[in-house]
Protein backbone atom coordinates (compact mmCIF):
# COMPACT_ATOMS: atom_id res chain seq x y z
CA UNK A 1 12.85 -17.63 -3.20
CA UNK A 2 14.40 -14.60 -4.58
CA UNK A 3 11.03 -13.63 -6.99
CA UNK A 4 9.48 -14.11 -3.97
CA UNK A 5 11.46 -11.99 -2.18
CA UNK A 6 11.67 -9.29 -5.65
CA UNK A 7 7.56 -9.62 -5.20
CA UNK A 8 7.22 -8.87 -1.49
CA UNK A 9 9.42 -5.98 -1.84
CA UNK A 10 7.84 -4.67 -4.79
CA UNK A 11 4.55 -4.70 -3.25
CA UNK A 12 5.02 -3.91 -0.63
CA UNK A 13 6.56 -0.38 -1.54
CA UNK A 14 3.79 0.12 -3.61
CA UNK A 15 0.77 -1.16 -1.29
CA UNK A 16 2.60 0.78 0.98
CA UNK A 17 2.95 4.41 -0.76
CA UNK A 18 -0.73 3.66 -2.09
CA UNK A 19 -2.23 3.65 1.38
CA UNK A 20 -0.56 6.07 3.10
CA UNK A 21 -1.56 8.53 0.56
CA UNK A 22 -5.42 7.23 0.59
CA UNK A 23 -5.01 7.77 4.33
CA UNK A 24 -3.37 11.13 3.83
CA UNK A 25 -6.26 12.41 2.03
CA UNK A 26 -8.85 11.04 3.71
CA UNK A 27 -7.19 11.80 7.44
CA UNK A 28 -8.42 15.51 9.08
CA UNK A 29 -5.72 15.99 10.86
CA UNK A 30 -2.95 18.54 10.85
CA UNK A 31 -0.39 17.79 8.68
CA UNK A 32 2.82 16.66 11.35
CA UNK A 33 0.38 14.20 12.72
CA UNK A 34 -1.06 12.58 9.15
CA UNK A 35 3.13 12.31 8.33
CA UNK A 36 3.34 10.48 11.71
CA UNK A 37 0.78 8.22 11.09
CA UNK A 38 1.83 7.46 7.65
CA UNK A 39 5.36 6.44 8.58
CA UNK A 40 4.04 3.99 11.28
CA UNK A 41 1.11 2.68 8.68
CA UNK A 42 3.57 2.37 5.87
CA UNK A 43 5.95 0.24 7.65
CA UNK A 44 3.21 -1.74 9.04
CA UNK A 45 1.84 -2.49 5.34
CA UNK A 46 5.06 -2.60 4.52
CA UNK A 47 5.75 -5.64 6.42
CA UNK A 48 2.32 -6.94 6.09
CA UNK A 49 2.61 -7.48 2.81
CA UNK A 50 5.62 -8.81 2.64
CA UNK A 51 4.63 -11.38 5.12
CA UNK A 52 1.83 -12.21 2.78
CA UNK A 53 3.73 -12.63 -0.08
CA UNK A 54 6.23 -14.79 1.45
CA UNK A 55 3.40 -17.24 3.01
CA UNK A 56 1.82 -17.87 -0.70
CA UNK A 57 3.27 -21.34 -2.17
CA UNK A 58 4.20 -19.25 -5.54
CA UNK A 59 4.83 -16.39 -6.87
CA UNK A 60 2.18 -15.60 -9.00
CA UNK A 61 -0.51 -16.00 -6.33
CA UNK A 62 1.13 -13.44 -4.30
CA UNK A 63 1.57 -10.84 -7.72
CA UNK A 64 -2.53 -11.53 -8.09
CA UNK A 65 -3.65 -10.43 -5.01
CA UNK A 66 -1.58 -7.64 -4.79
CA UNK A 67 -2.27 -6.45 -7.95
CA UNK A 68 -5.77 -6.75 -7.61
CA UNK A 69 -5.34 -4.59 -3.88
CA UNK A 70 -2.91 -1.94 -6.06
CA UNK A 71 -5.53 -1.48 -8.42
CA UNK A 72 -7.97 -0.47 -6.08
CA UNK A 73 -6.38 0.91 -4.12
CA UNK A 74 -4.35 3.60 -7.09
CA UNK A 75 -8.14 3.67 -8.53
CA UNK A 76 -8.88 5.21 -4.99
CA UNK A 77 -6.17 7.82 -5.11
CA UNK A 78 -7.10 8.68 -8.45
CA UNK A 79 -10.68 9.35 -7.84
CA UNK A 80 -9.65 11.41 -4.63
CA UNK A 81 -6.97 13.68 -6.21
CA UNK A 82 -9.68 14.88 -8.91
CA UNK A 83 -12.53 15.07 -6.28
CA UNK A 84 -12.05 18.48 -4.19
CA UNK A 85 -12.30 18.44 -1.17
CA UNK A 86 -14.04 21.19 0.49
């Protein structure tokens, strides 16, 4: 229980962080309201993912999914902090 509780908290910080900051970039609103929304998506994710991690019967099912969602999801940032946006 406890690497499954080490797992869901590690993911879920970084699922977290990693789609609020997608969001932040992709989001055309001023920037008070994109902070608002990112504090109530990354608690939602947040808990999401812990949730998830917590349901899988080990740990290392839970670390491949969310590795495979941090990948694409830090892939995303990546490719959206060197495109400009206009």
């Amino acid at each position: 229980m406890w690497l499954k509780s080490l797992a869901a908290f590690a993911w879920g910080v970084l699922l977290a962080i990693c789609i609020v900051l997608l969001s932040f970039h992709l989001l055309p609103f001023a920037a008070g309201l994109k902070l608002f929304i990112g504090l109530l998506l990354g608690f939602c994710v947040w808990v999401t993912v812990m949730a998830y991690c917590y349901s899988r019967n080990t740990t290392k099912a839970a670390n491949m999914v969310c590795g495979k969602w941090f990948a694409v999801t830090a892939a995303a940032n990546v490719l959206l902090f060197y495109i400009p946006v206009y």
